[in-house]
N, C-alpha and C. Protein backbone atom coordinates (compact mmCIF):
# COMPACT_ATOMS: atom_id res chain seq x y z
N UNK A 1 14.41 -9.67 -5.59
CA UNK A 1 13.23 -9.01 -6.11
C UNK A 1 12.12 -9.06 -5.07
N UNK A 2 11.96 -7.96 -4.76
CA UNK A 2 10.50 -8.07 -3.67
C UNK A 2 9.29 -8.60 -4.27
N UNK A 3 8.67 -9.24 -3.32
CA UNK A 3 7.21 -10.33 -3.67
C UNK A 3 6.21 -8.92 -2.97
N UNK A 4 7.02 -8.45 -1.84
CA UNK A 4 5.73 -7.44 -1.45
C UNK A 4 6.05 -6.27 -1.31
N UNK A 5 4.91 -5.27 -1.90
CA UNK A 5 5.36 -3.93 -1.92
C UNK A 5 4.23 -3.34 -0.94
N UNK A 6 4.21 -2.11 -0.99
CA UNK A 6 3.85 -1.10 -0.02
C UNK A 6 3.30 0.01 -1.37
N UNK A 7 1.85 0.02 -1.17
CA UNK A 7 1.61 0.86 -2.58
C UNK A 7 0.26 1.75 -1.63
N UNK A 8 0.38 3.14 -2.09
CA UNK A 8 -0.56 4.08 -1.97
C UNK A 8 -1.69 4.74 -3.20
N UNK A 9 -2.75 5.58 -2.39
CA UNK A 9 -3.44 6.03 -3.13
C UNK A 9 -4.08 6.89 -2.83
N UNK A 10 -5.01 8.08 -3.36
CA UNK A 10 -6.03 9.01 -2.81
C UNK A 10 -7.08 8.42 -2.55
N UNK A 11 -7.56 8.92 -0.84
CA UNK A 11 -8.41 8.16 -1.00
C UNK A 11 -9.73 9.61 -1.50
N UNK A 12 -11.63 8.55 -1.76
CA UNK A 12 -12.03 8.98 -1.86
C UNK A 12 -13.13 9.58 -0.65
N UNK A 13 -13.30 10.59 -0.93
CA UNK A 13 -14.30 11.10 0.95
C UNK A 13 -15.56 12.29 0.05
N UNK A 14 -16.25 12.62 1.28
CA UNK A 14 -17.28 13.22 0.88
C UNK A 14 -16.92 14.48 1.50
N UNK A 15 -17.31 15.48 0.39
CA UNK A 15 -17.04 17.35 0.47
C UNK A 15 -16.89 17.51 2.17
N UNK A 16 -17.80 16.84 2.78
CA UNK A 16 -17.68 17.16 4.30
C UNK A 16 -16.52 17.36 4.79
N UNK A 17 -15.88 16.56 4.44
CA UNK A 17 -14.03 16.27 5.50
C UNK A 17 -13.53 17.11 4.61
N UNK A 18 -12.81 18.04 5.44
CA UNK A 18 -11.71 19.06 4.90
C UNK A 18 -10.31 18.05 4.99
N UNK A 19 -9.91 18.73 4.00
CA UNK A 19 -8.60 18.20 3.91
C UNK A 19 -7.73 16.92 3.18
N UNK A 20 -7.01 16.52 3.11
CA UNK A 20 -6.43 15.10 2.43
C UNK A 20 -6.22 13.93 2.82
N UNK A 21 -6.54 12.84 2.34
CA UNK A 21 -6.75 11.48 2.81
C UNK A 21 -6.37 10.66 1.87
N UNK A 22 -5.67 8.93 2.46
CA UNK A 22 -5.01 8.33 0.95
C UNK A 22 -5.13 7.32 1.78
N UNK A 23 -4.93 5.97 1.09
CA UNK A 23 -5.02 4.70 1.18
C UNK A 23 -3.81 4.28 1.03
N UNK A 24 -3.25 3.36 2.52
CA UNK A 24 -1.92 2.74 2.34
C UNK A 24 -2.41 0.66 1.97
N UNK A 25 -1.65 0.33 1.17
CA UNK A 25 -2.08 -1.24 1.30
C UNK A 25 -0.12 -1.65 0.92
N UNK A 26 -0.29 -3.26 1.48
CA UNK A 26 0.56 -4.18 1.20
C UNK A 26 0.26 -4.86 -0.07
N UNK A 27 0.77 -5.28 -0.79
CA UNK A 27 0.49 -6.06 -1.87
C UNK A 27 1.58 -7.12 -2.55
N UNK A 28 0.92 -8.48 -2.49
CA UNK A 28 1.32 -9.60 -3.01
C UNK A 28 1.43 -9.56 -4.58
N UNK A 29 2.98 -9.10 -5.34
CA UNK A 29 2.79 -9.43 -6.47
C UNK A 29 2.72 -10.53 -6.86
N UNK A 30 1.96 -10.95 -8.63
CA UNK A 30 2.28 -12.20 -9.08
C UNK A 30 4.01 -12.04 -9.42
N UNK A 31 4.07 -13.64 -9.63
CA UNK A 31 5.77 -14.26 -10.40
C UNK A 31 6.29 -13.36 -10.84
N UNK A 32 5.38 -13.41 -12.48
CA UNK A 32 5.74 -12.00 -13.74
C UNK A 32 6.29 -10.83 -13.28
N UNK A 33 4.90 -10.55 -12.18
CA UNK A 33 5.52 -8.60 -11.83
C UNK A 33 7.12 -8.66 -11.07
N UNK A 34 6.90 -9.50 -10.63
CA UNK A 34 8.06 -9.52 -9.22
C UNK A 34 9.37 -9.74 -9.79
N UNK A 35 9.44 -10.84 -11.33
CA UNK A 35 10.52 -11.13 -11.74
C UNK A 35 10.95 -9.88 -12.64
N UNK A 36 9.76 -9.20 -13.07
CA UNK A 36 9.94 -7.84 -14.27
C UNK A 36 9.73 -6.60 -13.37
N UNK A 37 9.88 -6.70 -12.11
CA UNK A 37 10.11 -4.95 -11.35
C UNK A 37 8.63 -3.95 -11.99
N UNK A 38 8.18 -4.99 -11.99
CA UNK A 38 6.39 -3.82 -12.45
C UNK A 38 6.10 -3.65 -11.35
N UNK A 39 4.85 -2.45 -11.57
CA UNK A 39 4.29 -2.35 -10.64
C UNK A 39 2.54 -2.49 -11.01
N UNK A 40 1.59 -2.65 -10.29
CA UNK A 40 0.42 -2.59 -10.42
C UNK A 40 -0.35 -1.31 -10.41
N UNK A 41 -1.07 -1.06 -10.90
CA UNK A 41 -1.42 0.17 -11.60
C UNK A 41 -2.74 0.67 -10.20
N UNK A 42 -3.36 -0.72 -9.62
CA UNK A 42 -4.59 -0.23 -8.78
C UNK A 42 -4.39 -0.73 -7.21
N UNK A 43 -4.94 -0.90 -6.47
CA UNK A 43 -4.57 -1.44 -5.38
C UNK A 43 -5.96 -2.46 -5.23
N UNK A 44 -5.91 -3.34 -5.76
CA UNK A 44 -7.51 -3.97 -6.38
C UNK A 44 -7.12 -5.48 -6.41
N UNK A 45 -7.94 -6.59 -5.77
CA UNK A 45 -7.48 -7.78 -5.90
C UNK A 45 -7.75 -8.11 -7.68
N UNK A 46 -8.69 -7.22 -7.99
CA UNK A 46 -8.38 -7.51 -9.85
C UNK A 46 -7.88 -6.85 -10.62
N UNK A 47 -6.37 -6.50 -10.01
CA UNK A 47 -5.59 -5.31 -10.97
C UNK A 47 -4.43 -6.44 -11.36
N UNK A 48 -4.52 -6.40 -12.46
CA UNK A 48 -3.07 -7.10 -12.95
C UNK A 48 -1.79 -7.04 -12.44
N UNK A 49 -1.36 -8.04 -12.20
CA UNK A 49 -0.23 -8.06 -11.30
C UNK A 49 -0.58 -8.54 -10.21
N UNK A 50 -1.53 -8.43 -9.28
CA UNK A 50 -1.90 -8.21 -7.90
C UNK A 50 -1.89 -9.66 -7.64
N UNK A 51 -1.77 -10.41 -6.50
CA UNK A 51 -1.84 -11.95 -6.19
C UNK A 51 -2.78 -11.70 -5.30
N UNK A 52 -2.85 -10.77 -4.05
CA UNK A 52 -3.67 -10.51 -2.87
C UNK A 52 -3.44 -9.23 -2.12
N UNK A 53 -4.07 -8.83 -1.46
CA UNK A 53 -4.03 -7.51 -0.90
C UNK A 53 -3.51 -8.33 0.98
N UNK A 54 -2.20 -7.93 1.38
CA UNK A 54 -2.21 -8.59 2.67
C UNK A 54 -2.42 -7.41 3.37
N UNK A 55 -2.67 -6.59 3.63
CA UNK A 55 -2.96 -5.67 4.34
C UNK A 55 -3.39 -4.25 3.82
N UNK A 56 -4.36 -3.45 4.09
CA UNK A 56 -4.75 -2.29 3.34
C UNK A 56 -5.76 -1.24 4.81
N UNK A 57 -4.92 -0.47 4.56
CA UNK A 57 -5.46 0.77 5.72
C UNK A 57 -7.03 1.54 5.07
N UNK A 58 -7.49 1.77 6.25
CA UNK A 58 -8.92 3.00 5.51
C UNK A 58 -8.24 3.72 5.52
N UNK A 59 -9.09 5.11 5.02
CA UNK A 59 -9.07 6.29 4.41
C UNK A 59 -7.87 6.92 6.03
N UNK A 60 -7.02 7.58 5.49
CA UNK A 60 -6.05 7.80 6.36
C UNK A 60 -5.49 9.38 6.41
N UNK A 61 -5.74 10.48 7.14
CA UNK A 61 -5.45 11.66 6.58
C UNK A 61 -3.77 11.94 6.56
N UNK A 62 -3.72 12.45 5.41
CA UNK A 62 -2.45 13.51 5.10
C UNK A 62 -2.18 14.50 6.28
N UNK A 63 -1.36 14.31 7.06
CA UNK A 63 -0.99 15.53 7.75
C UNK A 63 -0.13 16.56 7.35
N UNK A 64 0.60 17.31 8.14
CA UNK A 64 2.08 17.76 7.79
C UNK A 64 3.20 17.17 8.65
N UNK A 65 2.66 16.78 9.34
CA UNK A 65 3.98 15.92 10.32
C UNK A 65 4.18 14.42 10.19
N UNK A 66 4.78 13.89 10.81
CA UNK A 66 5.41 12.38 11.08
C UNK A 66 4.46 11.89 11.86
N UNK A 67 3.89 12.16 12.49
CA UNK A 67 2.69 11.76 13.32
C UNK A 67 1.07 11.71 12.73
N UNK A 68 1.16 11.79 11.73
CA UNK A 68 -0.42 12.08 10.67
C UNK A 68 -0.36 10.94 10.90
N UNK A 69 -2.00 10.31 10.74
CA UNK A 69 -2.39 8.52 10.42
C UNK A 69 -2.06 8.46 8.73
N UNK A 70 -1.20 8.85 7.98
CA UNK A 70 -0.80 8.33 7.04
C UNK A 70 0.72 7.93 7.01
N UNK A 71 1.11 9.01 7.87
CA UNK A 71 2.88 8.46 7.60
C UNK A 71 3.47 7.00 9.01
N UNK A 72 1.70 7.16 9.80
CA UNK A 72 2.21 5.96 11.04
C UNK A 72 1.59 4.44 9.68
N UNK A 73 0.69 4.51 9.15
CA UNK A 73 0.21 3.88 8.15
C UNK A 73 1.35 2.98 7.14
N UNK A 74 1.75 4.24 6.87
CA UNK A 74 3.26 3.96 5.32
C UNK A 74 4.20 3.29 6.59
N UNK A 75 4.67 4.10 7.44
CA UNK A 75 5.55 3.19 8.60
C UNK A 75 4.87 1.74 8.65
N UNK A 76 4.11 1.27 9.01
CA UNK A 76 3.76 -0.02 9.48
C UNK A 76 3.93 -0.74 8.36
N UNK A 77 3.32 -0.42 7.17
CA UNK A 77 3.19 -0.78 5.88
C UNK A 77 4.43 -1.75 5.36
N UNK A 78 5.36 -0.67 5.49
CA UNK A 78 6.99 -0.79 5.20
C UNK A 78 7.51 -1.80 6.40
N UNK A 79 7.42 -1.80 7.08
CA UNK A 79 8.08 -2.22 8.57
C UNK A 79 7.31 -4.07 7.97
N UNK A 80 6.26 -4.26 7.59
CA UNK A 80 5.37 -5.46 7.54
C UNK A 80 5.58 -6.12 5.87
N UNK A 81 6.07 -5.36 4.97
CA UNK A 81 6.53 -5.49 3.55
C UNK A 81 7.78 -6.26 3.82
N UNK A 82 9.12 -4.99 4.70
CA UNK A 82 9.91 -6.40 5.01
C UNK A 82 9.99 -7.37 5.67
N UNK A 83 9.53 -7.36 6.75
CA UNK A 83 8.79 -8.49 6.70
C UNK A 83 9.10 -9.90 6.06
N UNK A 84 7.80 -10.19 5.51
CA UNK A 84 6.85 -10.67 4.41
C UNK A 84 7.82 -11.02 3.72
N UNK A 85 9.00 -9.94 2.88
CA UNK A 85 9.72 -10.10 2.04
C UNK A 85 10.75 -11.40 2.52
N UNK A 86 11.34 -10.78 3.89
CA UNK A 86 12.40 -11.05 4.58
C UNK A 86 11.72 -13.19 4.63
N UNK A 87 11.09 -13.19 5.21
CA UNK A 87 9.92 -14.83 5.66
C UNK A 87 9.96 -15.57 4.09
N UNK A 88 9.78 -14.78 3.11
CA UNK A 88 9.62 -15.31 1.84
C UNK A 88 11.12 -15.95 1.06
N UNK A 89 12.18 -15.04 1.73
CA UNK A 89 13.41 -15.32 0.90
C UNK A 89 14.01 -16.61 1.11
């Protein structure tokens, strides 16, 4: 059962910036979530479930390619989840 996941979100920006942007974070579940395959609903050190935020990107744009600062983001994310996971077992 993974202790750490890799969870996204929209982020929020001002009318100025064209275009799409999202928030990548790592996240430390508690016991409960981890033993019951939940997931946490916010990416928030006070969202239920949550133990700690070990890593969380700024506002990151959506591209269309593999090369956008969101999909190098989710890459690292993932790459550092196992990780974490892998150190924990």
């Amino acid at each position: 059962m993974p202790r750490f996941i890799v969870m996204t979100s929209s982020a929020k920006m001002p009318m100025s910036c064209k275009g799409r942007y999202g928030n990548v974070a790592v996240v430390e579940l508690t016991e409960e979530y981890a033993a019951a395959n939940k997931v946490p609903l916010l990416i928030s050190e006070r969202a239920r479930g949550v133990a700690r935020i070990v890593w969380h990107s700024g506002p990151c744009n959506i591209g269309s390619t593999d090369r956008c600062a969101f999909a190098r983001a989710m890459i690292d994310a993932k790459h550092d989840a196992e990780k974490l996971n892998a150190a924990s077992s």
